[in-house]
Structures are given as C-alpha cells and as structure tokens.
Protein backbone atom coordinates (compact mmCIF):
# COMPACT_ATOMS: atom_id res chain seq x y z
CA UNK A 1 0.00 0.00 0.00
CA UNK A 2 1.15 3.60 -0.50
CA UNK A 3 -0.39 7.29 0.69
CA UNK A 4 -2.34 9.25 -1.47
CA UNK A 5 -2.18 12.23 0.98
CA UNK A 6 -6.88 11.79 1.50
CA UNK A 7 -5.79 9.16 4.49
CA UNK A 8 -7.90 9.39 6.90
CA UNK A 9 -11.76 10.81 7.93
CA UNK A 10 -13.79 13.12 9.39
CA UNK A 11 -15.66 11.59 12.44
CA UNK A 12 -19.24 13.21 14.24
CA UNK A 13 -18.74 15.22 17.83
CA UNK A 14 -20.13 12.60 18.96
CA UNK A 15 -17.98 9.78 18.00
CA UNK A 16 -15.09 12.41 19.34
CA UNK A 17 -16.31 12.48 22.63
CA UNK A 18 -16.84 8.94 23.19
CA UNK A 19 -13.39 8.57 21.75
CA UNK A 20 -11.77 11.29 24.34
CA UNK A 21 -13.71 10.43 27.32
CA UNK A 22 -12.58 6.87 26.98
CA UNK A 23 -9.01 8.26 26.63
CA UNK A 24 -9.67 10.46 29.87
CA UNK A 25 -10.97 7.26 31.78
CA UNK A 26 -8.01 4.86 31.01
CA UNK A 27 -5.40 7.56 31.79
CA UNK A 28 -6.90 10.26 34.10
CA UNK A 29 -3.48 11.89 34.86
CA UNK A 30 -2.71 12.38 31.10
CA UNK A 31 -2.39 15.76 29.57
CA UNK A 32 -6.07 15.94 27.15
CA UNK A 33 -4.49 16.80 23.95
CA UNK A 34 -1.56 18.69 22.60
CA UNK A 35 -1.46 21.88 20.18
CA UNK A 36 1.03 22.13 17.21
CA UNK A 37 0.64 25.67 15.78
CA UNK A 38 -0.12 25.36 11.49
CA UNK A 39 3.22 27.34 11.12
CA UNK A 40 5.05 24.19 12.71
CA UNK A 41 2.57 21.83 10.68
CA UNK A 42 3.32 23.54 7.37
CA UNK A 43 7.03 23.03 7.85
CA UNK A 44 6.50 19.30 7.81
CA UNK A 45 3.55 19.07 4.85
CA UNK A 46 5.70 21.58 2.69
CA UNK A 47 8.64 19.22 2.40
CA UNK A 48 9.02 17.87 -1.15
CA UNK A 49 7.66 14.02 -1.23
CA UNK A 50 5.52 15.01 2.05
CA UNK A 51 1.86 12.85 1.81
CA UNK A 52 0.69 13.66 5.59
CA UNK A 53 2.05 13.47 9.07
CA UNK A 54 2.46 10.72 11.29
CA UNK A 55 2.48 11.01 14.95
CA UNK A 56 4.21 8.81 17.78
CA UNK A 57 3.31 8.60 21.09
CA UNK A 58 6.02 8.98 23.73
CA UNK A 59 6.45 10.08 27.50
CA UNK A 60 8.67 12.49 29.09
CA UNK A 61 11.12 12.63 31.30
CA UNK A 62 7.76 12.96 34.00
CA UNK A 63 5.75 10.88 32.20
CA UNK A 64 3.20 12.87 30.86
CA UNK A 65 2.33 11.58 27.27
CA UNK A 66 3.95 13.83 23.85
CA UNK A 67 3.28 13.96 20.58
CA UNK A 68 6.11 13.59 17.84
CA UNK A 69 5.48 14.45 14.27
CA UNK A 70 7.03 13.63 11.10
CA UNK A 71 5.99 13.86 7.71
CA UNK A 72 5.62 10.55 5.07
CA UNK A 73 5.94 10.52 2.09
CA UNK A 74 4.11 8.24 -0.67
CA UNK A 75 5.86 5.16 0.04
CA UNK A 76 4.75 5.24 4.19
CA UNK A 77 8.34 5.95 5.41
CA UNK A 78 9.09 8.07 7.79
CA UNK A 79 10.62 12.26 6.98
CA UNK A 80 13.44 12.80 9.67
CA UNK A 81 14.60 16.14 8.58
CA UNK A 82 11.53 17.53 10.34
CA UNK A 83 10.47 16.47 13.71
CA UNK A 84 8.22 18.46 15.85
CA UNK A 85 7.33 18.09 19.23
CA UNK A 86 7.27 20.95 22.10
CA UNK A 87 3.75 21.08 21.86
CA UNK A 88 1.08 22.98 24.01
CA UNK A 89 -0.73 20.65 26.08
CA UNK A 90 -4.22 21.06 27.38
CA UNK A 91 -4.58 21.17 30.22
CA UNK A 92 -3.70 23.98 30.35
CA UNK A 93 -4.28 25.70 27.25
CA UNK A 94 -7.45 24.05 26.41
CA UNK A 95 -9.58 27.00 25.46
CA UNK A 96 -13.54 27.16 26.12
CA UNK A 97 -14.96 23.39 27.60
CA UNK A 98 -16.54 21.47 25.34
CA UNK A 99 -17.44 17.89 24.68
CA UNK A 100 -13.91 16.94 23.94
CA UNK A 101 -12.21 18.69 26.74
CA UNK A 102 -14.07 18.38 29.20
C-alpha cells in the first residue's frame, strides 16, 4: 500500500467524545491533547515528497504523554529532517470546555 495524501476521515462530535472520554478514563493523569501551531505543521507538509504526518506517542522525562510528528511521504516511510514536538498541552491551554475537553 502507498499514501495518497486523503488518508484518513472526518468523524461526528459525537464519535469524538466517546473517543476522548474513553481516553480520559483509562489515563486520568494524562495531559487531554496537545497543540502544534499550522506554522510548525506547514514546515513538515511543505517538504518535497511530504503525503501527511504521522504522529508517535512517547512520555517524558515525568511521564506525561507527547506527541512527535514527522511527515511521510508516498511510500509510508518516515521524513526525519523535520520532527516536531514541544507542543502545548491542554490542560492547560485548552480554550472554552466542550465535549472533547471536558
């Protein structure tokens, strides 16, 4: 199989909050979400052969989960000459509640 760049789908609110509410129940400690600004997402997406981004999961040095970012290209591997983390995490930037951070 190889990206296209249209991976992926839009899902309902509600679909979204089940899916972050059942996050927020298996790891109640864990920051909600994480911010990456579209500056910082543009730098990865405007590299030539760049189909999407992938994200890792990882923990720091304190355990709270991180995002890292990298872009793939066509054939599903991996970018490295772009990797983003240093995100914003909510809590506690997490703007006005709603159902997904709540």
């Amino acid at each position: 199989m190889s990206f296209n760049g249209s991976e992926g789908g839009t899902i309902t609110l509600a679909t979204g909050k089940k899916l972050t509410e059942a996050f927020k129940s298996a790891f109640p400690t864990q920051v909600k979400g994480r911010f990456f600004g579209k500056d910082k997402l543009n730098q990865i997406l405007n590299q030539q052969g760049c189909n999407g981004i992938r994200m890792y999961f990882g923990l720091d040095a304190n355990g709270v989960m991180e995002l890292v970012l990298c872009g793939a290209d066509q054939n599903e591997n991996d970018m490295l000459n772009v990797i983003m983390d240093l995100s914003i995490p909510c809590p506690t930037s997490c703007g006005t509640a709603n159902d997904l951070n709540r």
